[in-house]
C-alpha atoms as a PDB file:
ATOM      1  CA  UNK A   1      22.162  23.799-204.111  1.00  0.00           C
ATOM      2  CA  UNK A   2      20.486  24.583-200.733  1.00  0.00           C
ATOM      3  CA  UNK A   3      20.718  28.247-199.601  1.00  0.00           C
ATOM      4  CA  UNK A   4      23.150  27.902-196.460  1.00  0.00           C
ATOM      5  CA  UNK A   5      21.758  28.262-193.228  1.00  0.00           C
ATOM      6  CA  UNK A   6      21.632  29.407-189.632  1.00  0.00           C
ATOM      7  CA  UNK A   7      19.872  27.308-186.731  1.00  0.00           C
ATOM      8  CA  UNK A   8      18.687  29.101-183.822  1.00  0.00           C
ATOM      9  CA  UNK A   9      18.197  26.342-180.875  1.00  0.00           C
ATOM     10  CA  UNK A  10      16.164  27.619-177.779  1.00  0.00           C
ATOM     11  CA  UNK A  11      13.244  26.473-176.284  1.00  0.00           C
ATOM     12  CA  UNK A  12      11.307  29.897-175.606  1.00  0.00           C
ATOM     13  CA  UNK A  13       9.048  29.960-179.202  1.00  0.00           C
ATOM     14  CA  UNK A  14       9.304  34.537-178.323  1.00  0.00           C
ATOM     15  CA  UNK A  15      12.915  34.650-178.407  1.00  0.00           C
ATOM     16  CA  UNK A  16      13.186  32.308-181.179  1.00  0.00           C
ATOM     17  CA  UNK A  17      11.302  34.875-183.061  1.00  0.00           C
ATOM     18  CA  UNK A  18      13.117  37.359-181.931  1.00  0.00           C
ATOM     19  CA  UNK A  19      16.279  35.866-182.829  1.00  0.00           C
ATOM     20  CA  UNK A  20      14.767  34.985-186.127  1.00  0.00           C
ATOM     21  CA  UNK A  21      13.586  38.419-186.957  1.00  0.00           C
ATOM     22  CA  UNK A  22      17.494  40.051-186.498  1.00  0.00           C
ATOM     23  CA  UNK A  23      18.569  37.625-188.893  1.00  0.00           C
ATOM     24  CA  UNK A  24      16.392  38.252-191.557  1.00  0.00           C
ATOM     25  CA  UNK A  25      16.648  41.593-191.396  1.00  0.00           C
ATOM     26  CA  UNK A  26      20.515  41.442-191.523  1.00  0.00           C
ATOM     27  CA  UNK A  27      21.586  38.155-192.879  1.00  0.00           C
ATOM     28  CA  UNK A  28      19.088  38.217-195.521  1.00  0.00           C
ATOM     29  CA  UNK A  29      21.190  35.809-197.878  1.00  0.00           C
ATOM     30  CA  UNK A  30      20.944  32.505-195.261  1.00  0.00           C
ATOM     31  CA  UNK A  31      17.584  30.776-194.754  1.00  0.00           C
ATOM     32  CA  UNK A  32      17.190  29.692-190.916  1.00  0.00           C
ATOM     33  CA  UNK A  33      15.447  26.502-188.912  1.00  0.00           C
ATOM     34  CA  UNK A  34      14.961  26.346-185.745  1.00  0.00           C
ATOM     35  CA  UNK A  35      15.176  23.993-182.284  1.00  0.00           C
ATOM     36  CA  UNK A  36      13.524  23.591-179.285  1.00  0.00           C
ATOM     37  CA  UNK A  37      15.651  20.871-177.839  1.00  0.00           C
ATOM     38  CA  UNK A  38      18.771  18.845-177.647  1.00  0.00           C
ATOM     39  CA  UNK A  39      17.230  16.126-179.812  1.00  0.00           C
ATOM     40  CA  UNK A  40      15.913  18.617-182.271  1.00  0.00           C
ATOM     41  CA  UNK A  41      19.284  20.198-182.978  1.00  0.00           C
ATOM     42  CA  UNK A  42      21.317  16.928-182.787  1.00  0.00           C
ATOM     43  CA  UNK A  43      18.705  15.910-186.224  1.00  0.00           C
ATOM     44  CA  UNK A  44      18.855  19.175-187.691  1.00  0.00           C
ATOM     45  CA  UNK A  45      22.577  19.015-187.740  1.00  0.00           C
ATOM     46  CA  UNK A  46      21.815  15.681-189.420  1.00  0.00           C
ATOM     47  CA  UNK A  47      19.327  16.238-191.917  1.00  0.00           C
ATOM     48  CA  UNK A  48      20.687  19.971-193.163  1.00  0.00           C
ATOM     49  CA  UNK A  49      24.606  19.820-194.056  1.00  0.00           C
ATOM     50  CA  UNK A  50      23.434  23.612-195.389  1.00  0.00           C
ATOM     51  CA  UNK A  51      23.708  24.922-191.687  1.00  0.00           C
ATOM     52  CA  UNK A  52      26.922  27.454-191.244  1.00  0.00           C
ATOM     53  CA  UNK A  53      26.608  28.692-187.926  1.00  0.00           C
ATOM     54  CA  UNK A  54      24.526  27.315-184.805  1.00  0.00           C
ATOM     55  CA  UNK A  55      22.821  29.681-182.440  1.00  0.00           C
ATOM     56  CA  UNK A  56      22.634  27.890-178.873  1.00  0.00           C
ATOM     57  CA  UNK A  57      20.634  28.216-175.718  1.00  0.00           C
ATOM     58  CA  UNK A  58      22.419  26.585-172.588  1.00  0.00           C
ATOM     59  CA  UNK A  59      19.591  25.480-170.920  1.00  0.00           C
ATOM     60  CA  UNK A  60      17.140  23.338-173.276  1.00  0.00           C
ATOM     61  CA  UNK A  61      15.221  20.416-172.788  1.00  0.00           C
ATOM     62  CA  UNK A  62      17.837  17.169-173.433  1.00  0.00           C
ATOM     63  CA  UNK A  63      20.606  19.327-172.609  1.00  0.00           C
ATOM     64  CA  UNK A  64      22.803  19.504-169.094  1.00  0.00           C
ATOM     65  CA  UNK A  65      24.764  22.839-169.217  1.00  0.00           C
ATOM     66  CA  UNK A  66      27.405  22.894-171.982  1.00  0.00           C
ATOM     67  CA  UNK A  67      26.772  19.324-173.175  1.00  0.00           C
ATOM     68  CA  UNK A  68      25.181  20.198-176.026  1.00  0.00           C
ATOM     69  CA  UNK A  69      27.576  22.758-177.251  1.00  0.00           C
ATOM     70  CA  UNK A  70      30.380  20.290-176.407  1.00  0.00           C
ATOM     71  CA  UNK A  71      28.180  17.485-178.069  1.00  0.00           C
ATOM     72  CA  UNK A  72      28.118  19.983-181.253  1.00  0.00           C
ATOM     73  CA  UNK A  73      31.612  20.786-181.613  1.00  0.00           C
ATOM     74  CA  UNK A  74      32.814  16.946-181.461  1.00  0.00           C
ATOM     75  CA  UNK A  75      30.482  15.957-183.967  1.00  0.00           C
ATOM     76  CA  UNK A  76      30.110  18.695-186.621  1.00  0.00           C
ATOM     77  CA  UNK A  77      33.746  20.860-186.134  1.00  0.00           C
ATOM     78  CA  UNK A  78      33.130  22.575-188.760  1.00  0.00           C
ATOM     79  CA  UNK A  79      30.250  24.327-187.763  1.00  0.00           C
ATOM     80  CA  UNK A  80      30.673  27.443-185.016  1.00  0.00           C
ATOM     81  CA  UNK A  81      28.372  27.494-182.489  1.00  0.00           C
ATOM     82  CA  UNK A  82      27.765  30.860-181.099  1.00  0.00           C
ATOM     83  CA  UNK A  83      26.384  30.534-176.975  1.00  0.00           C
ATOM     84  CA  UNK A  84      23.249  33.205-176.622  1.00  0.00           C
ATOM     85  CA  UNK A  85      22.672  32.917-172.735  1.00  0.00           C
ATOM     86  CA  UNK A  86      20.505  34.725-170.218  1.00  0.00           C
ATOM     87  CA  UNK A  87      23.285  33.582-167.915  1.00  0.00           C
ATOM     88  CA  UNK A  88      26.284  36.167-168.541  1.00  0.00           C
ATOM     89  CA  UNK A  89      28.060  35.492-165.559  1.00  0.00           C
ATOM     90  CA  UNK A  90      32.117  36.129-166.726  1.00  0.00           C
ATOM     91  CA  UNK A  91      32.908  32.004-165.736  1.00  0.00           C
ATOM     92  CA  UNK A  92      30.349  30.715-167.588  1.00  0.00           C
ATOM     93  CA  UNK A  93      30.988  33.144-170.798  1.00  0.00           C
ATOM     94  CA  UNK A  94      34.716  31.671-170.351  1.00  0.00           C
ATOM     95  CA  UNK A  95      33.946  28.101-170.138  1.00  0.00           C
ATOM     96  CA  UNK A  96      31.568  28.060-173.155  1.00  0.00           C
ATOM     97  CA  UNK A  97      35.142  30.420-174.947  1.00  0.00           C
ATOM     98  CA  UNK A  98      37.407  27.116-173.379  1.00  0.00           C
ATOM     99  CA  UNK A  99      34.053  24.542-174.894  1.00  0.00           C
ATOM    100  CA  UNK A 100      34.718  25.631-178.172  1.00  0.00           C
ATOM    101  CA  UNK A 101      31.822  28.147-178.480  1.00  0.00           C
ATOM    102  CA  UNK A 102      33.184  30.760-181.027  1.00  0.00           C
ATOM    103  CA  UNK A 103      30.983  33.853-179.713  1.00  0.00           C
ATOM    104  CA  UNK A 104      28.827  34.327-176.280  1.00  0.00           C
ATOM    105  CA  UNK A 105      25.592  36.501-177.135  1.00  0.00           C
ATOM    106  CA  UNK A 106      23.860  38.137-173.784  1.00  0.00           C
ATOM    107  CA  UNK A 107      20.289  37.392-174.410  1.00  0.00           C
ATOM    108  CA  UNK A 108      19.980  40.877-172.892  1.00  0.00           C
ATOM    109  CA  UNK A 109      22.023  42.345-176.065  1.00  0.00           C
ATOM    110  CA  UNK A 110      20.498  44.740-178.521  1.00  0.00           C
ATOM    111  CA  UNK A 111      19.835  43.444-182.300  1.00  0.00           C
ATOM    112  CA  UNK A 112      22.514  45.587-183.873  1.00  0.00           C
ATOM    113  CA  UNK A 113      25.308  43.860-181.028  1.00  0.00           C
ATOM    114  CA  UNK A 114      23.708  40.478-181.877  1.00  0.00           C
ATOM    115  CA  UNK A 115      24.088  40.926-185.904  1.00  0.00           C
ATOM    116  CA  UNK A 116      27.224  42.446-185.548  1.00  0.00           C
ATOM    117  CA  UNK A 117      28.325  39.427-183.573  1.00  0.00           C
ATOM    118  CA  UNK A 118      26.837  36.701-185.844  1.00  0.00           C
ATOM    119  CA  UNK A 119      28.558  38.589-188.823  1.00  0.00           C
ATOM    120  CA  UNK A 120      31.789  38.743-187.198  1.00  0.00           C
ATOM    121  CA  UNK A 121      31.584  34.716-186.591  1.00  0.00           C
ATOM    122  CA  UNK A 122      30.620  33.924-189.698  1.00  0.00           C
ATOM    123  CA  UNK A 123      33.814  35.744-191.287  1.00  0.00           C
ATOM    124  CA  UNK A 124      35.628  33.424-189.237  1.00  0.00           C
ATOM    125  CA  UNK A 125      36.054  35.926-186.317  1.00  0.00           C
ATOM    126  CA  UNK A 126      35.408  35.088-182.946  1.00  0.00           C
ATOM    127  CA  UNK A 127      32.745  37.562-180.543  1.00  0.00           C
ATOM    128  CA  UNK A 128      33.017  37.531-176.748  1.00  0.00           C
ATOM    129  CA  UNK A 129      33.113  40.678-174.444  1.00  0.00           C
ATOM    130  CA  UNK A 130      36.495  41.402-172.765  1.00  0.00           C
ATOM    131  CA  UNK A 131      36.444  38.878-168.994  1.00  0.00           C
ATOM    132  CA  UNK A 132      38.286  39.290-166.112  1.00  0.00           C
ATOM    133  CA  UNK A 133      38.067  35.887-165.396  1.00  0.00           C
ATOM    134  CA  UNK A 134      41.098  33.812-165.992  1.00  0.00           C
ATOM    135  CA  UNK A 135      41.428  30.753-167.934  1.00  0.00           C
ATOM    136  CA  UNK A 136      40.592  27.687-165.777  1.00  0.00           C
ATOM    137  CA  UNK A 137      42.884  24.798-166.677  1.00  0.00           C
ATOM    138  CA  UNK A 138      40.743  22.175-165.039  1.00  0.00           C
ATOM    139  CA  UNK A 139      37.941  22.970-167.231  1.00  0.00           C
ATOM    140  CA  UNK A 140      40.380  23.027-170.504  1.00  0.00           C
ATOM    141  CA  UNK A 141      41.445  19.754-169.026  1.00  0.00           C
ATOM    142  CA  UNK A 142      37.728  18.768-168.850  1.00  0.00           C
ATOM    143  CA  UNK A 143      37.158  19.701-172.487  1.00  0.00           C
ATOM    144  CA  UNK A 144      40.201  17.732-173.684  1.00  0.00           C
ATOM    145  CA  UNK A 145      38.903  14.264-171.924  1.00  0.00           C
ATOM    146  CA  UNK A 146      35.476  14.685-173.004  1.00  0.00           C
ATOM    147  CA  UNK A 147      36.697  15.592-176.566  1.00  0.00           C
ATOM    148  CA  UNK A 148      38.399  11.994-176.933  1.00  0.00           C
ATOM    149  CA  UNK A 149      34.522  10.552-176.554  1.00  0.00           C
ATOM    150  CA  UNK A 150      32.719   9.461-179.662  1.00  0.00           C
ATOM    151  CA  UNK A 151      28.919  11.056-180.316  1.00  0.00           C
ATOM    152  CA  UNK A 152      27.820   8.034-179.362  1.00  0.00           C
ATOM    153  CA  UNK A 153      30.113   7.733-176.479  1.00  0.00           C
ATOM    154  CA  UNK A 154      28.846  11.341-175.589  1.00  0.00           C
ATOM    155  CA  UNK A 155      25.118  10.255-175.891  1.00  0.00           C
ATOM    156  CA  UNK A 156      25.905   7.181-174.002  1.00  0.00           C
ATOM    157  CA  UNK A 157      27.484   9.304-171.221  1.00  0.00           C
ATOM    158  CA  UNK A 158      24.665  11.880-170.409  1.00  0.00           C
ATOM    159  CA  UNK A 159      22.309   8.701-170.003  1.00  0.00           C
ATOM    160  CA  UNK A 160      24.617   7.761-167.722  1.00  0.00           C
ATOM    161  CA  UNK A 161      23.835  11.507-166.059  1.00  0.00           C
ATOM    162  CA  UNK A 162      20.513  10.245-166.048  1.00  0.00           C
ATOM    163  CA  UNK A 163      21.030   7.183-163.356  1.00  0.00           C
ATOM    164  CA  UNK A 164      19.683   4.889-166.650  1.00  0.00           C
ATOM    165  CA  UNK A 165      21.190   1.477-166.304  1.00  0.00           C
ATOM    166  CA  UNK A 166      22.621   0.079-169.301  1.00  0.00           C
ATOM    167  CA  UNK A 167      19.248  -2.134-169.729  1.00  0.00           C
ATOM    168  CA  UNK A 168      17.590   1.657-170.229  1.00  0.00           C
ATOM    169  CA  UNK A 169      20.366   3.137-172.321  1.00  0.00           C
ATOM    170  CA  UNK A 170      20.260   0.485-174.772  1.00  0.00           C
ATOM    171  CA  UNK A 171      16.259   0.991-175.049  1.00  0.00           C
ATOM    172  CA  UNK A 172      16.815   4.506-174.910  1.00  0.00           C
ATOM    173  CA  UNK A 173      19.332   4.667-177.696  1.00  0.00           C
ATOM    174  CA  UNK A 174      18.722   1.837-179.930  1.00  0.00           C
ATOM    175  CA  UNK A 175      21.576  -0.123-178.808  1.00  0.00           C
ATOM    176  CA  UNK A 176      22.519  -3.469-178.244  1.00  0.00           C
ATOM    177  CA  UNK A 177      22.846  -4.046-174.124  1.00  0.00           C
ATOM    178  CA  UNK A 178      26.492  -5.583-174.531  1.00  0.00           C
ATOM    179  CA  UNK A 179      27.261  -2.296-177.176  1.00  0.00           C
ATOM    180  CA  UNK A 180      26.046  -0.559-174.062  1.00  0.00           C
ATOM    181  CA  UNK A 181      28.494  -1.838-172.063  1.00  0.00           C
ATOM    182  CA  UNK A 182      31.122  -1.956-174.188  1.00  0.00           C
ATOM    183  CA  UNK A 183      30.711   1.885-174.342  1.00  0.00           C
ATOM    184  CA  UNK A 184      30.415   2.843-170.532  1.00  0.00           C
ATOM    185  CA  UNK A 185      33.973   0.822-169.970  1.00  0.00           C
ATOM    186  CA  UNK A 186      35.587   2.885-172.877  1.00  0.00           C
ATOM    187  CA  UNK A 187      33.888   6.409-171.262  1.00  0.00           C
ATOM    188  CA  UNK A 188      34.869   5.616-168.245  1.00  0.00           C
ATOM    189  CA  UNK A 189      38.354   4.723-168.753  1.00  0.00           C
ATOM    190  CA  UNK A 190      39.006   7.777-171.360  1.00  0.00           C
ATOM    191  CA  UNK A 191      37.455   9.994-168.654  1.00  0.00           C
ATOM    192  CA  UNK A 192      39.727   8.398-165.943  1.00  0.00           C
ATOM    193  CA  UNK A 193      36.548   7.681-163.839  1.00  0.00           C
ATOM    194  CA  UNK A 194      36.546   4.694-161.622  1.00  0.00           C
ATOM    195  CA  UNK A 195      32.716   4.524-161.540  1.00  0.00           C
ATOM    196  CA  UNK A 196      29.486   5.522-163.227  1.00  0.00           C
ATOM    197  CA  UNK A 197      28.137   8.162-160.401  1.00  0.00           C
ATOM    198  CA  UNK A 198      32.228   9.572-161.066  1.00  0.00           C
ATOM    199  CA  UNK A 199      31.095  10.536-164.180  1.00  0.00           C
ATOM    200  CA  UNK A 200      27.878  11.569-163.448  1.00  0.00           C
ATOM    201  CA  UNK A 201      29.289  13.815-161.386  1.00  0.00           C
ATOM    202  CA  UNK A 202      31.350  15.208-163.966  1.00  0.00           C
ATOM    203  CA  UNK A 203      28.550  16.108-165.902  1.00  0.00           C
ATOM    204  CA  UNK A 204      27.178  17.923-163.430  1.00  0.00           C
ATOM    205  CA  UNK A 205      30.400  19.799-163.752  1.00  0.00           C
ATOM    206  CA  UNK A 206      29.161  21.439-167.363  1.00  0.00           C
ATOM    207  CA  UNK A 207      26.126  23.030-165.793  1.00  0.00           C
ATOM    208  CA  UNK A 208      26.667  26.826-165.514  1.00  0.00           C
ATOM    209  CA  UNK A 209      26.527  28.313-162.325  1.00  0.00           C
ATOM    210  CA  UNK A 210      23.664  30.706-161.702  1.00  0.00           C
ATOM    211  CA  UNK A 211      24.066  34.370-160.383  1.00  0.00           C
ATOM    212  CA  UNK A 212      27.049  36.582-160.204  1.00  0.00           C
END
């Protein structure tokens, strides 16, 4: 049986080893892999049911703000993803709480906060520092339309992002153009968007804001 394991997914190859080095100092008993982009976790995810806990970057290549968090949660559940973010502005630590992240690392936070954290998750706990922020309900009502998507719905819909026609999606995803179709009409009408550049726009939506 395959020792279980934690994925760290960020593009920066020092703060990968970084990362990497706090775990195997502290979490000595998992093995880890790593990720450099949205494509790389998504197959990771795939090939290595031994993963327990996910550690994500925001901003990686393939990725657009929380989609790939949200794009983890509705495909592997069972797996908690904890956020580790340059970006600790108190909204965006909120939204990735409402996303289904279960912890929000500062990438500013010592090692011993950052084990302590990853520990606490993988006990089932949840780690995020106290926010004055309040709960926004049109971003839990954002996370509840784009959890009725499919992963290949979800795929299908940050192509869309893209401006790809359905001609490029299909290419793009190894789909049939008419499968293509079938699946913007069924995005669309789950996200109650009465056009493509609608949901585009929405999209747009999951990227963090930047500063305070």
């Amino acid at each position: 049986m395959s020792k279980p394991a934690l994925l760290v997914a960020d593009d920066h190859p020092l703060f990968r080893t970084a990362v990497l080095h706090v775990l195997h100092e502290r979490l000595p008993q998992f093995s880890t892999l790593e990720a450099a982009s949205a494509a790389t976790l998504g197959s990771m995810l795939q090939q290595h049911p031994e993963i327990e806990l996910v550690l994500l970057d925001l901003s990686m290549p393939g990725a657009r703000g929380f989609s790939a968090l949200l794009h983890v949660r509705g495909e592997y559940p069972e797996v908690p993803v904890v956020v580790i973010s340059s970006n600790d502005h108190p909204r965006v630590i909120r939204r990735a709480q409402q996303f289904g992240a279960a912890g929000f690392i500062p990438k500013s936070a010592p090692a011993e906060a950052m084990g302590e954290a990853i520990a606490t998750v993988l006990e089932g706990g949840s780690w995020f520092a106290p926010m004055a922020a309040e709960r926004s309900e049109a971003d839990a009502e954002l996370a509840a339309r784009l959890a009725q998507l499919t992963p290949q719905q979800f795929r299908v819909l940050l192509c869309l992002a893209d401006g790809l026609l359905n001609k490029q999606i299909a290419a793009e995803l190894g789909l049939a153009e008419n499968t293509v179709k079938v699946h913007v009409t069924a995005i669309l009408k789950k996200l109650a968007c009465y056009s493509r550049t609608q949901a585009a726009v929405l999209v747009k939506s999951l990227e963090p804001e930047s500063g305070p």
